[in-house]
Protein backbone atom coordinates (compact mmCIF):
# COMPACT_ATOMS: atom_id res chain seq x y z
CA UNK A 1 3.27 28.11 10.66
CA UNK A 2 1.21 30.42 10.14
CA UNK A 3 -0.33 31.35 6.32
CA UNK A 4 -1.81 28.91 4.19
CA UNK A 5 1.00 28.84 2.05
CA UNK A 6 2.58 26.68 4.79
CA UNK A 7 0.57 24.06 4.03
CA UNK A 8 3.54 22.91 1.63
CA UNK A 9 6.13 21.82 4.25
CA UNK A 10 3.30 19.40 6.04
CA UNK A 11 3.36 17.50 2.75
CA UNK A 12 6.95 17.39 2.17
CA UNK A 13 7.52 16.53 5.29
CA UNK A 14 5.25 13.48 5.03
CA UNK A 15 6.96 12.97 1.49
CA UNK A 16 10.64 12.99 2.59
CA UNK A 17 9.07 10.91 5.55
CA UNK A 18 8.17 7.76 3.75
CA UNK A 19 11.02 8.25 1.24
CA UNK A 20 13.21 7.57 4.79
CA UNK A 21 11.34 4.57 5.95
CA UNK A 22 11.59 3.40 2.59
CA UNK A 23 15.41 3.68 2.81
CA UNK A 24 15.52 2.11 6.17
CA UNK A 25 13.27 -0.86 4.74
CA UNK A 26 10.38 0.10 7.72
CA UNK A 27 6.71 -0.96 7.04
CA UNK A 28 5.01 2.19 7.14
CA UNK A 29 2.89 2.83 3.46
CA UNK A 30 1.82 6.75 3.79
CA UNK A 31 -1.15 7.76 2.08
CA UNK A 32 -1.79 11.12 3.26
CA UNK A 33 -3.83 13.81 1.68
CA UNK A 34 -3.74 17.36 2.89
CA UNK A 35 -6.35 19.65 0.69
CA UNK A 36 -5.58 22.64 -1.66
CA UNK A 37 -6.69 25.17 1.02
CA UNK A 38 -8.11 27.54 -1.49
CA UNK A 39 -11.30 24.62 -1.62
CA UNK A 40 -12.10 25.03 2.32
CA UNK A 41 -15.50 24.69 2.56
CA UNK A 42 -16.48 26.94 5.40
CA UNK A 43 -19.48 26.22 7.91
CA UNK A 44 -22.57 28.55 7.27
CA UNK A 45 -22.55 31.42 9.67
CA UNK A 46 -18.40 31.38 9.41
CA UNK A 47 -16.42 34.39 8.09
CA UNK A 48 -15.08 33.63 4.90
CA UNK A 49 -11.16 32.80 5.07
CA UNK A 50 -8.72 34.57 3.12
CA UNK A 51 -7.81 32.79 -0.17
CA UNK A 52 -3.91 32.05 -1.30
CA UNK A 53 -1.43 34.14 0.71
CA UNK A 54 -2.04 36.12 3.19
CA UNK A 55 -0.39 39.09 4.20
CA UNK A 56 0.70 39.38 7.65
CA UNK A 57 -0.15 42.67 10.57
CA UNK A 58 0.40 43.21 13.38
CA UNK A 59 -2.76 43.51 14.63
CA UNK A 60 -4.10 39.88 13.27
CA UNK A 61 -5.12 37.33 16.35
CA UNK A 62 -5.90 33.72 16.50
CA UNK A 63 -9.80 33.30 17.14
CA UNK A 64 -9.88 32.96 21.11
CA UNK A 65 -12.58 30.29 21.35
CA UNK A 66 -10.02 28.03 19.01
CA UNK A 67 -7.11 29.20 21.03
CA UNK A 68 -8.44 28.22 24.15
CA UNK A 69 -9.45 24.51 22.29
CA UNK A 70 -5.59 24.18 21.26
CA UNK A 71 -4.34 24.57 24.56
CA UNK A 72 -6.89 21.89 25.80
CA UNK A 73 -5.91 19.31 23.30
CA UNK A 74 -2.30 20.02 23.64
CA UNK A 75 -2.71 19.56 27.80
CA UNK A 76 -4.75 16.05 26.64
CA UNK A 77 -1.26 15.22 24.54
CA UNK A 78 1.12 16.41 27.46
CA UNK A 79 1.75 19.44 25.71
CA UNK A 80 1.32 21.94 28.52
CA UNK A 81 4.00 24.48 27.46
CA UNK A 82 1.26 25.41 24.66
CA UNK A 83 -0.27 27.76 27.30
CA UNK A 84 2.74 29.81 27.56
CA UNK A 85 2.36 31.10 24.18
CA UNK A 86 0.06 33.98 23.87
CA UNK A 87 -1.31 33.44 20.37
CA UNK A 88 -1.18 29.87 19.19
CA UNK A 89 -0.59 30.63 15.23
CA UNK A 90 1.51 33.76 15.63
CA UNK A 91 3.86 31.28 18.04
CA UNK A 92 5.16 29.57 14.96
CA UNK A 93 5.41 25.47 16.16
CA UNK A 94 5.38 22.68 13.31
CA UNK A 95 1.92 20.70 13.52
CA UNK A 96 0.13 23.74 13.88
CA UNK A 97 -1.31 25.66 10.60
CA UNK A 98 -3.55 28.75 10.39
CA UNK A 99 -5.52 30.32 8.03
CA UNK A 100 -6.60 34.17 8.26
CA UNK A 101 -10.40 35.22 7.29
CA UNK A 102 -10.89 38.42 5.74
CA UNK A 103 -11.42 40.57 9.04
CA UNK A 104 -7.87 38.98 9.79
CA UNK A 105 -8.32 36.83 12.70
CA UNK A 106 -6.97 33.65 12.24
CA UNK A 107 -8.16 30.28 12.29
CA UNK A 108 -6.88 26.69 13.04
CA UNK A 109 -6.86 24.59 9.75
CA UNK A 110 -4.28 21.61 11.22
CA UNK A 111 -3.05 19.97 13.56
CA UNK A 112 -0.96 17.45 13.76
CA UNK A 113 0.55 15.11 16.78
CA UNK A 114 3.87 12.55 16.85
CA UNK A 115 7.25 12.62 16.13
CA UNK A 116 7.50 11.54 12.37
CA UNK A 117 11.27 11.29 12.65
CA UNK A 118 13.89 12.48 14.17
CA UNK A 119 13.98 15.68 12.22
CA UNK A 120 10.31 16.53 12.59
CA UNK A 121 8.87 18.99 14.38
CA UNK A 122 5.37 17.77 15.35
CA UNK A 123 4.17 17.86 18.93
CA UNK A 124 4.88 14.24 20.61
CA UNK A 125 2.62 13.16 22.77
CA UNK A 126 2.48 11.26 25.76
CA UNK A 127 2.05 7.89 25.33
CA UNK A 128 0.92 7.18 28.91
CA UNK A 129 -1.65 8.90 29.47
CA UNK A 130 -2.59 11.08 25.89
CA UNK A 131 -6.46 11.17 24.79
CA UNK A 132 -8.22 13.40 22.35
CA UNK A 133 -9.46 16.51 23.79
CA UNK A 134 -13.44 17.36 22.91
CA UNK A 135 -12.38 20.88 22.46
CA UNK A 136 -11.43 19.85 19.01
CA UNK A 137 -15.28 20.36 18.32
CA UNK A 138 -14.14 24.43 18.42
CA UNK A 139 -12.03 24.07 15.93
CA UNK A 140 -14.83 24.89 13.02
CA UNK A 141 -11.96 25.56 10.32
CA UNK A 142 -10.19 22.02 10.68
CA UNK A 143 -9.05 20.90 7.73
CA UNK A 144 -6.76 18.15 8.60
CA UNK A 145 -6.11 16.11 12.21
CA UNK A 146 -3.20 14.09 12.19
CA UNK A 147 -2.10 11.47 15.46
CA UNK A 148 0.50 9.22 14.84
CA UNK A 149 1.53 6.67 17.82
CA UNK A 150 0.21 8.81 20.26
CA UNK A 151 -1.92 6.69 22.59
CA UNK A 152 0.34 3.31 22.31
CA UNK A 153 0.31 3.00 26.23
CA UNK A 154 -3.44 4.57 26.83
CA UNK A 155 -5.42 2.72 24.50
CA UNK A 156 -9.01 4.01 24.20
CA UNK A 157 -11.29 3.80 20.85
CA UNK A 158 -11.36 6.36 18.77
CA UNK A 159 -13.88 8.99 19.88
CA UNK A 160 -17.29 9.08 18.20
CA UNK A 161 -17.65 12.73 18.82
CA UNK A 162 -15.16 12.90 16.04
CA UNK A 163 -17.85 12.40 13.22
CA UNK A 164 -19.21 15.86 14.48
CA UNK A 165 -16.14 17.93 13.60
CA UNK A 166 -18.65 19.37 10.46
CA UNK A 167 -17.84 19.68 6.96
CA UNK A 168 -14.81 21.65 6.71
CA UNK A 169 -12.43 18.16 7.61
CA UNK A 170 -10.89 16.60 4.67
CA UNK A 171 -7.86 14.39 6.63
CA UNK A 172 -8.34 12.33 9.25
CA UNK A 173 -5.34 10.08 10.01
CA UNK A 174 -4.86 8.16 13.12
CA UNK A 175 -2.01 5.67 12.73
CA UNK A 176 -0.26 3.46 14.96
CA UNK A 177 -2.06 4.76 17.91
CA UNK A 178 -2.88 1.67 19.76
CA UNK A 179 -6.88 2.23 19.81
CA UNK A 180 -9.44 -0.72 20.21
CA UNK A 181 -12.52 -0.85 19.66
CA UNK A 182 -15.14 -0.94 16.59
CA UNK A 183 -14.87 2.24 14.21
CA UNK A 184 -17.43 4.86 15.10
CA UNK A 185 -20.21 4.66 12.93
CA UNK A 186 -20.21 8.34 13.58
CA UNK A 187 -17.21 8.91 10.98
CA UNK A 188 -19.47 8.21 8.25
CA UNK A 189 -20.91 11.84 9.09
CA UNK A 190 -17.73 13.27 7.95
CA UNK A 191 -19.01 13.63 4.36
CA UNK A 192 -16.24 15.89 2.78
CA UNK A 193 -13.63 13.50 3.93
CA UNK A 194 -10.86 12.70 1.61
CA UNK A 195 -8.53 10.66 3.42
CA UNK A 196 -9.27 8.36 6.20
CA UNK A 197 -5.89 6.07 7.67
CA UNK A 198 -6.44 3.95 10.48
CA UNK A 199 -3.21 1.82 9.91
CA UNK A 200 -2.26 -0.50 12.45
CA UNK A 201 -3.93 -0.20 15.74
CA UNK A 202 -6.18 -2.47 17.22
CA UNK A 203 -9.35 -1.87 15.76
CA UNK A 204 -11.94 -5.15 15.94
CA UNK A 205 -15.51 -5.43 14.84
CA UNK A 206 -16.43 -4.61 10.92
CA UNK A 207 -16.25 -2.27 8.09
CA UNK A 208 -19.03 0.73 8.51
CA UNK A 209 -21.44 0.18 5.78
CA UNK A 210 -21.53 4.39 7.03
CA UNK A 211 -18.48 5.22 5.54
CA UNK A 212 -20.86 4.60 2.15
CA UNK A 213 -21.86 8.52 2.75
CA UNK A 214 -18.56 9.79 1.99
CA UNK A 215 -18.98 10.01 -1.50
CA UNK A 216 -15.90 12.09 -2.32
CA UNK A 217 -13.33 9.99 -0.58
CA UNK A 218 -10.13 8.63 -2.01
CA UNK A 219 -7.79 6.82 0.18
CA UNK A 220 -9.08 4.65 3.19
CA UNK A 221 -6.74 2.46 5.03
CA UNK A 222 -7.53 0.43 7.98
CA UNK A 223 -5.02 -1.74 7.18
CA UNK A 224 -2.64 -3.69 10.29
CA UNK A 225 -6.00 -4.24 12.73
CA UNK A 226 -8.37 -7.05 13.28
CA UNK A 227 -11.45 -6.17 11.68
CA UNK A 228 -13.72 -9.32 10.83
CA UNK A 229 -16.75 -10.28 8.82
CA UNK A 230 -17.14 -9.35 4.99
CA UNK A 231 -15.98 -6.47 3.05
CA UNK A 232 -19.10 -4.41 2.51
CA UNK A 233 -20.57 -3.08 -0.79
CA UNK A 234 -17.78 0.26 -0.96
CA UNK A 235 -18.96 2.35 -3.87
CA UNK A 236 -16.49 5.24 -4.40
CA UNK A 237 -16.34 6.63 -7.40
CA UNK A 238 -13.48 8.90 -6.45
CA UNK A 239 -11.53 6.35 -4.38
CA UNK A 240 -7.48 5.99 -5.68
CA UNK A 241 -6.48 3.97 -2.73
CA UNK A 242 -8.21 1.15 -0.55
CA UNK A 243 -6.12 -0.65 1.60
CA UNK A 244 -7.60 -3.38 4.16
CA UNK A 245 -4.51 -5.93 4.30
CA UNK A 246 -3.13 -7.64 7.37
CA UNK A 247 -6.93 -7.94 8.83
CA UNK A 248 -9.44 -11.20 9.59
CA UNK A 249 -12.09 -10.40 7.16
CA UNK A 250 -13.85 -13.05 5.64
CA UNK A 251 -16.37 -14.45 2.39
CA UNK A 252 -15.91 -13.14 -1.03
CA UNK A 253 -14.59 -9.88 -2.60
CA UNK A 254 -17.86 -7.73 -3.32
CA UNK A 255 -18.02 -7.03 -7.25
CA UNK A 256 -18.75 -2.92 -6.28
CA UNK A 257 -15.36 -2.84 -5.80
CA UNK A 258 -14.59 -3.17 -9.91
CA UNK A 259 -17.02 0.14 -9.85
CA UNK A 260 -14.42 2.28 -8.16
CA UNK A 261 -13.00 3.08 -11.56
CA UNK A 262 -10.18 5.40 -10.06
CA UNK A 263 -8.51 2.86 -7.84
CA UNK A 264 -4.34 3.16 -8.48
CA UNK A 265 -3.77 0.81 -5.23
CA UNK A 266 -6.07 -2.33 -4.33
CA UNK A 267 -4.19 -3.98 -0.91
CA UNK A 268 -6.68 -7.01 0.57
CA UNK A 269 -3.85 -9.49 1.38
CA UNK A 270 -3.60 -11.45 4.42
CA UNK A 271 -6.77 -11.51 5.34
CA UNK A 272 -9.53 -14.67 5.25
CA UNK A 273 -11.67 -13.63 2.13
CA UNK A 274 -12.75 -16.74 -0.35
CA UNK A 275 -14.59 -17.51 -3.66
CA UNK A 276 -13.01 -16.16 -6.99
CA UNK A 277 -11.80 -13.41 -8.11
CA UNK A 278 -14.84 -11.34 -9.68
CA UNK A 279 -14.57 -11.25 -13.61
CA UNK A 280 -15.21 -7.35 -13.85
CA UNK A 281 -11.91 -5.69 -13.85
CA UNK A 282 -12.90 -3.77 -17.20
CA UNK A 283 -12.99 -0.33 -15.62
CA UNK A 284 -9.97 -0.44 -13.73
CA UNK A 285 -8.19 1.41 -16.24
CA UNK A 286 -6.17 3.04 -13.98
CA UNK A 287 -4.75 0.17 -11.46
CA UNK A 288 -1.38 0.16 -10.72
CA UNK A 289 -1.07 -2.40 -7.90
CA UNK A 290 -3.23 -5.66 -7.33
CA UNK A 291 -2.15 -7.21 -3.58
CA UNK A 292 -4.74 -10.05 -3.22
CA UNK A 293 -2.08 -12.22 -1.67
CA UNK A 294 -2.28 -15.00 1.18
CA UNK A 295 -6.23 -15.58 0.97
CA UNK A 296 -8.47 -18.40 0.55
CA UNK A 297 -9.26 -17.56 -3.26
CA UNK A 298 -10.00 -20.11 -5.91
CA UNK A 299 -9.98 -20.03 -9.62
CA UNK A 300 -10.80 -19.62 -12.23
CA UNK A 301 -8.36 -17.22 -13.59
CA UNK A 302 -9.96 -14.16 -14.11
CA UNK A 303 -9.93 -14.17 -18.72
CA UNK A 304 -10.59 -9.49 -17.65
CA UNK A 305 -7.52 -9.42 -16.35
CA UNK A 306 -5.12 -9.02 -18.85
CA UNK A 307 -7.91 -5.67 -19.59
CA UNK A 308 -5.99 -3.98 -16.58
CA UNK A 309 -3.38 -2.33 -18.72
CA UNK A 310 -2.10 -0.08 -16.59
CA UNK A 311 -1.37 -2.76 -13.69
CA UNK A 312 2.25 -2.33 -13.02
CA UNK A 313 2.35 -5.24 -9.58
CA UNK A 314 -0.21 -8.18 -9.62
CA UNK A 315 0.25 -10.66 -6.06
CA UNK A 316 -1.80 -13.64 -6.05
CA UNK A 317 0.76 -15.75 -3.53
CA UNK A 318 -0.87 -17.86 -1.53
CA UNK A 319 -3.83 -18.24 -2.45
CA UNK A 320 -5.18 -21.96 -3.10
CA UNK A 321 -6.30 -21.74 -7.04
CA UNK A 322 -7.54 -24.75 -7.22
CA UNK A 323 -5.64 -26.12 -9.50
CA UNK A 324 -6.16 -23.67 -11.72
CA UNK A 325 -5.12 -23.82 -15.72
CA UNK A 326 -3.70 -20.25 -16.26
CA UNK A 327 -5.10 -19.36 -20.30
CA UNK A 328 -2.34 -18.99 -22.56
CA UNK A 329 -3.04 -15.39 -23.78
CA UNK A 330 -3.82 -14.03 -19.81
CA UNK A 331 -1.61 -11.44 -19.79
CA UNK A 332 -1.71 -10.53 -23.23
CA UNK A 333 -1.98 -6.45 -23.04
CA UNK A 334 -0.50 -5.64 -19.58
CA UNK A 335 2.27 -4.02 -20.73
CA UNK A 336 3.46 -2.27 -18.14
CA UNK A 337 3.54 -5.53 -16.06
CA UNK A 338 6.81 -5.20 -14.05
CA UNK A 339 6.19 -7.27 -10.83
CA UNK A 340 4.14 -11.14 -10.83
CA UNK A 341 4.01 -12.84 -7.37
CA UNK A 342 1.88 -16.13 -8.08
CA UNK A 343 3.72 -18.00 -6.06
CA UNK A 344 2.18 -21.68 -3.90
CA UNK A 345 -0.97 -20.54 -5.97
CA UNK A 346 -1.37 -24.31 -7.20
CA UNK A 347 -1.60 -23.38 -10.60
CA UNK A 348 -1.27 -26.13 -13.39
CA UNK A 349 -0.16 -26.37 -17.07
CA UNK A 350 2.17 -24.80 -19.36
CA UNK A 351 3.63 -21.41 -18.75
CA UNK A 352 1.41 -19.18 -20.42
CA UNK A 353 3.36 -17.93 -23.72
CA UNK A 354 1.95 -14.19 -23.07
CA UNK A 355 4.19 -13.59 -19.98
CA UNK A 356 7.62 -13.72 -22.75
CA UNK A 357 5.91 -10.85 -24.32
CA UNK A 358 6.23 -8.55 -20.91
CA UNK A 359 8.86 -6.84 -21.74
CA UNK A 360 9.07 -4.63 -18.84
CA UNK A 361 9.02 -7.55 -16.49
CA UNK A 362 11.44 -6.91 -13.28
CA UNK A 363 10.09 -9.66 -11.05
CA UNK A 364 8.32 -13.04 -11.95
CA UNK A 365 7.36 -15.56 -8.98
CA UNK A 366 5.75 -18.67 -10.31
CA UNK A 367 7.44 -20.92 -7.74
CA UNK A 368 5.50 -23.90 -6.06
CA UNK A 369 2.99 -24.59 -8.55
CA UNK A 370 2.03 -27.20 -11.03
CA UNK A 371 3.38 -25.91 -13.81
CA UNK A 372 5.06 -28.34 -16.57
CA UNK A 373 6.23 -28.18 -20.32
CA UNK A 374 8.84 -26.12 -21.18
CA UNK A 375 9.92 -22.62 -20.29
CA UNK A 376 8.64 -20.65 -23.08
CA UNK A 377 11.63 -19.55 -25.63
CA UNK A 378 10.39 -15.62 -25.42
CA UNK A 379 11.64 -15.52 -22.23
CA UNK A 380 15.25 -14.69 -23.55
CA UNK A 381 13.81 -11.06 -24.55
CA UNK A 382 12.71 -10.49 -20.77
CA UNK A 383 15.71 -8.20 -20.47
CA UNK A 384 14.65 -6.21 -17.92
CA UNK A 385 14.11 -8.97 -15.53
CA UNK A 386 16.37 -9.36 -12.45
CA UNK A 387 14.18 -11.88 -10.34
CA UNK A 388 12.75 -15.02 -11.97
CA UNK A 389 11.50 -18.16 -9.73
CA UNK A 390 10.30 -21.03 -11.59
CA UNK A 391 11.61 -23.70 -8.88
CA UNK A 392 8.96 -26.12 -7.39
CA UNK A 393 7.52 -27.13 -10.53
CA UNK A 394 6.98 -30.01 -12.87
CA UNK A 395 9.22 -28.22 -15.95
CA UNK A 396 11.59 -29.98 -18.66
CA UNK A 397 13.63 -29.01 -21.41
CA UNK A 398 16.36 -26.75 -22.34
CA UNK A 399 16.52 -23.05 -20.56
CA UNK A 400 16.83 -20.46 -22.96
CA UNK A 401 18.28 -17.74 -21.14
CA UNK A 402 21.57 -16.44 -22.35
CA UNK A 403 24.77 -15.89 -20.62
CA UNK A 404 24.43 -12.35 -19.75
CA UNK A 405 20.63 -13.27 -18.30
CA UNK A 406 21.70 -15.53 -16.10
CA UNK A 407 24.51 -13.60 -14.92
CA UNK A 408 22.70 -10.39 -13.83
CA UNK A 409 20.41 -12.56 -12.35
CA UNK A 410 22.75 -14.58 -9.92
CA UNK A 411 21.21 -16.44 -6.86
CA UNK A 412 18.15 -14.54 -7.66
CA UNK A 413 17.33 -16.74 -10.70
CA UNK A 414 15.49 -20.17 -9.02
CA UNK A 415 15.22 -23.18 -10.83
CA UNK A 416 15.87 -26.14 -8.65
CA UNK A 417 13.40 -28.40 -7.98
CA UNK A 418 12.52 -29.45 -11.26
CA UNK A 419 11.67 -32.94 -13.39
CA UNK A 420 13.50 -32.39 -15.78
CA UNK A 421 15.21 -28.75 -16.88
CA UNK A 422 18.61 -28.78 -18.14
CA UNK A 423 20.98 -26.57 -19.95
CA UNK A 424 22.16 -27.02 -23.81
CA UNK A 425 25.68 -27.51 -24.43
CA UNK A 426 25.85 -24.70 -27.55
CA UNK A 427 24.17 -22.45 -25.45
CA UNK A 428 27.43 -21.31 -23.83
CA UNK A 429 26.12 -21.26 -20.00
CA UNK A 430 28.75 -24.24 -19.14
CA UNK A 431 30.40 -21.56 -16.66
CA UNK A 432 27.48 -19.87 -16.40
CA UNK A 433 25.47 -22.47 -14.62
CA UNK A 434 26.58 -23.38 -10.91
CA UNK A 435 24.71 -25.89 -8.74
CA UNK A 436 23.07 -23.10 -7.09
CA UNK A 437 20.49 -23.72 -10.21
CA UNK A 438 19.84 -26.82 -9.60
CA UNK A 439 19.99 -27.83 -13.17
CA UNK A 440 22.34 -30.38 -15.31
CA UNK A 441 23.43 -30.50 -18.97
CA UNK A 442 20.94 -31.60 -21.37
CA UNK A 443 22.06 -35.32 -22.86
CA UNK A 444 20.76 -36.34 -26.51
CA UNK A 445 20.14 -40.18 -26.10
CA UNK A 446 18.59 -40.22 -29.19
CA UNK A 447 17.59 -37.36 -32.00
CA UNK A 448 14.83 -35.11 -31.05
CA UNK A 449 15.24 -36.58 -27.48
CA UNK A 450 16.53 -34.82 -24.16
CA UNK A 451 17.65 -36.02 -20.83
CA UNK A 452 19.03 -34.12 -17.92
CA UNK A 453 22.25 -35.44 -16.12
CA UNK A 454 21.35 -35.95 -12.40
CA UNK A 455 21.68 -33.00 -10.23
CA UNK A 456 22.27 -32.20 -6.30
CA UNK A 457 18.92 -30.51 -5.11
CA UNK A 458 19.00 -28.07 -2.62
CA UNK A 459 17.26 -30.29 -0.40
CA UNK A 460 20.08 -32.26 -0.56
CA UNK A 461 22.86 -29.41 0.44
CA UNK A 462 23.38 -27.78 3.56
CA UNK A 463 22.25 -24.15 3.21
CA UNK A 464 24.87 -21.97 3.97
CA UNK A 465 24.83 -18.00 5.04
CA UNK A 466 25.49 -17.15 1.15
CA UNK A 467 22.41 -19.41 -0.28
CA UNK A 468 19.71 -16.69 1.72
CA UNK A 469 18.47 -14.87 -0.72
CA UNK A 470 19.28 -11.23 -1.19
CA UNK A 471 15.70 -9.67 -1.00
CA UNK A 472 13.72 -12.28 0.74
CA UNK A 473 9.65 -12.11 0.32
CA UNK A 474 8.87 -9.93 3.21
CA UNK A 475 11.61 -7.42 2.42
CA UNK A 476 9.85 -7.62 -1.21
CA UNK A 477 6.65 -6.79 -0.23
CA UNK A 478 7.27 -3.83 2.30
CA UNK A 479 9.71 -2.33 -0.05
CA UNK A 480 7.20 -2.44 -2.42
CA UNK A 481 4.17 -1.04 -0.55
CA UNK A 482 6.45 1.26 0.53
CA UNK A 483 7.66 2.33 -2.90
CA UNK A 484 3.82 2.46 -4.08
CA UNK A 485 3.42 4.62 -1.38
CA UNK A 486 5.86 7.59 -2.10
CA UNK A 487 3.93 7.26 -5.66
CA UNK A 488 0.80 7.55 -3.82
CA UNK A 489 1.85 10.68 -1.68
CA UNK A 490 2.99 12.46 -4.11
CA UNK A 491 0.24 12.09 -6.44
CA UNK A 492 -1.75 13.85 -3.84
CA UNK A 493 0.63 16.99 -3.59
């Protein structure tokens, strides 16, 4: 491809990519950014590229210096047919992308390595014996430098010379590649970056306090790698996306983080990281997902949280509270609430009353807690909701879901497990209610007084094929990362 208009299929590709792994319930969250090229900032000393579309002649060439780089990183991929074409952006593959200056000489803007899918283009590499070519330093126009699972059987770090390719790079993604090592201080000299991804290799040491210097960017994922020690002071003002789950880093979550006021996505589950949950979340207006699960993070409940009212997926599971009294008017606000994990969170108390008023609710976890009193009545007008656990708990009392509730619920409503929850008689749910539920009918010994009939846990039952659950809680949580992520991708068309 050869005009910058061509820079559309790279991101629909990448689009209609993750909409596929979403489909095929894969864990790979794409967060990939590639830059209006009309913004290219150009070296000093550099001719001036062409803006919009350009029109093609005859007599236009690719620059021969970055010519003769392509063909040495695609011989470094395994990629030696590239020398058989005579002009590298006239020769039309997918993964490369070209920008003419105003003299009409063309220059390299992308490239990008790994076969996506089936269906996509991009030079593969070899996985045996692939590294990244030096020569990419000739490239002076790069704009974007995709690798995806490239190196998996040649592992090498990632090359500091890469913090040298000058200001023009915006994307740098290097995912599933297999590379060890710290990350380069070096990439912290990549100022203009907008988009760093580092998913799942095996990266080791810590965060770059370096990475500091690139003010402008606004998605970094090093998520999937073994990075240790704390999460350092990140101040990005312009940063939509920070995702560091599935690592080993440790201590508390640094309180700069509530400064990066245009977060949408905020993934730090599954690592080590302790102490509370800092009580700034005022100026995250504009958070969509909160992923804090499977930590070592104690209470107390955070009273600024129910301030994040655009927060549409809040995980806490996991995470030892301890025992930790959630307030009663917590989620007041969050209206467009429509996934709660706080599941095994050893929270304590009544259910607070503010949760009934959620009415956009699809998915409420508050299994394997403390949690006793009554279910609050409101929860009858949680129509939307299609997932409710509340087994594991200390609860009593009549449900008050309806008939139709607990029907389009099915097995995916949990309430076993319980002291004392039962079902009213007038409440029609008889044939509603199978033992699945774990619950009896309520008994009136006396007036104003409610006992439950004894029930058969599901402790008590041999599980059979139908009792697994239809989404279990890793299928959840990829298919909603990777749901977040299309939104994410295509916010940065």
């Amino acid at each position: 491809m050869t005009r910058s208009n061509c820079l559309l299929p790279l991101h629909l590709v990448l689009v209609c990519f993750t909409i596929l792994l979403f489909l095929s319930d894969l864990v790979m969250p794409y967060t990939v950014e590639i830059s209006d090229s009309n913004s290219s900032t150009v070296p000093s000393g550099s001719t001036p590229l062409t803006d919009g579309i350009s029109t093609k002649q005859d007599n236009a060439r690719t620059d021969p210096r970055e010519q003769h780089a392509v063909y040495d990183i695609m011989k470094a991929t395994g990629n030696d047919w590239a020398t058989d074409i005579p002009d590298v952006c006239r020769g039309r593959w997918h993964g490369i992308e070209c920008i003419p200056d105003k003299d009409n000489v063309y220059h390299i803007v992308s490239l990008s390595f790994g076969a996506l899918s089936d269906d996509t283009a991009f030079p593969t590499c070899d996985p045996t014996n692939s590294t990244i070519s030096p020569s990419i330093l000739n490239l002076p126009h790069l704009k974007t430098l995709f690798f995806y699972r490239c190196f998996s059987y040649n592992p090498h770090p990632i090359p500091s010379f890469l913090g040298r390719l000058g200001p023009s790079l915006q994307t740098l993604v290097l995912r599933e590649n297999g590379h060890i090592g710290p990350v380069p201080n070096e990439l912290g000299n990549l100022t203009c970056l907008k988009v760093l991804d580092l998913h799942k290799n095996n990266l080791n040491g810590s965060i770059p306090v370096s990475l500091n210097r690139i003010t402008g960017l606004r998605s970094l994922d090093v998520s999937v790698n073994k990075l240790t020690g704390s999460i350092p002071g990140l101040t990005f003002s312009n940063l939509n996306v920070l995702d560091l789950n599935q690592n080993r880093l440790s201590g508390p979550i640094p309180s700069t983080l509530w400064e990066c006021h245009s977060l949408i996505k905020l993934d730090l589950s599954r690592n080590r990281l302790s102490g509370p949950i800092p009580d700034k979340l005022m100026g995250l207006k504009d958070l969509m997902l909160m992923d804090l699960s499977f930590n070592c993070i104690q209470g107390p409940f955070p009273k600024s949280l129910k301030s994040l009212s655009s927060l549409q997926a809040l995980m806490l599971k996991g995470n030892p509270m301890g025992s930790t009294i959630v307030p009663n008017d917590g989620f007041d606000g969050m209206k467009d609430l429509t996934i709660l994990v706080m599941s095994n969170t050893n929270l304590l108390g009544p259910i607070p009353e503010s949760l009934g008023k959620l009415l956009n609710l699809r998915v409420l976890h508050l299994d394997g807690n403390h949690f006793n009193g009554s279910i609050p009545k409101s929860f009858r007008d949680l129509r939307s909701l299609s997932e409710l656990r509340l087994n594991d708990n200390v609860l009593t009392g009549p449900v008050p879901f309806e008939r139709e509730m607990v029907w389009r619920m099915k097995r995916k409503l949990k309430l076993n497990n319980n002291s004392g929850l039962c079902y009213d008689a007038s409440s029609g749910l008889g044939d509603s209610v199978d033992s699945d539920l774990g619950i009896g009918l309520c008994e009136s010994s006396s007036p104003g007084s409610v006992r439950t009939v004894q029930h058969v846990s599901d402790r008590e039952k041999p599980k059979l094929l139908d009792d697994i659950p239809i989404s279990s809680d890793a299928t959840f949580t990829r298919s909603l990362r990777l749901t977040t992520s299309v939104l994410f991708t295509l916010i940065f068309l």
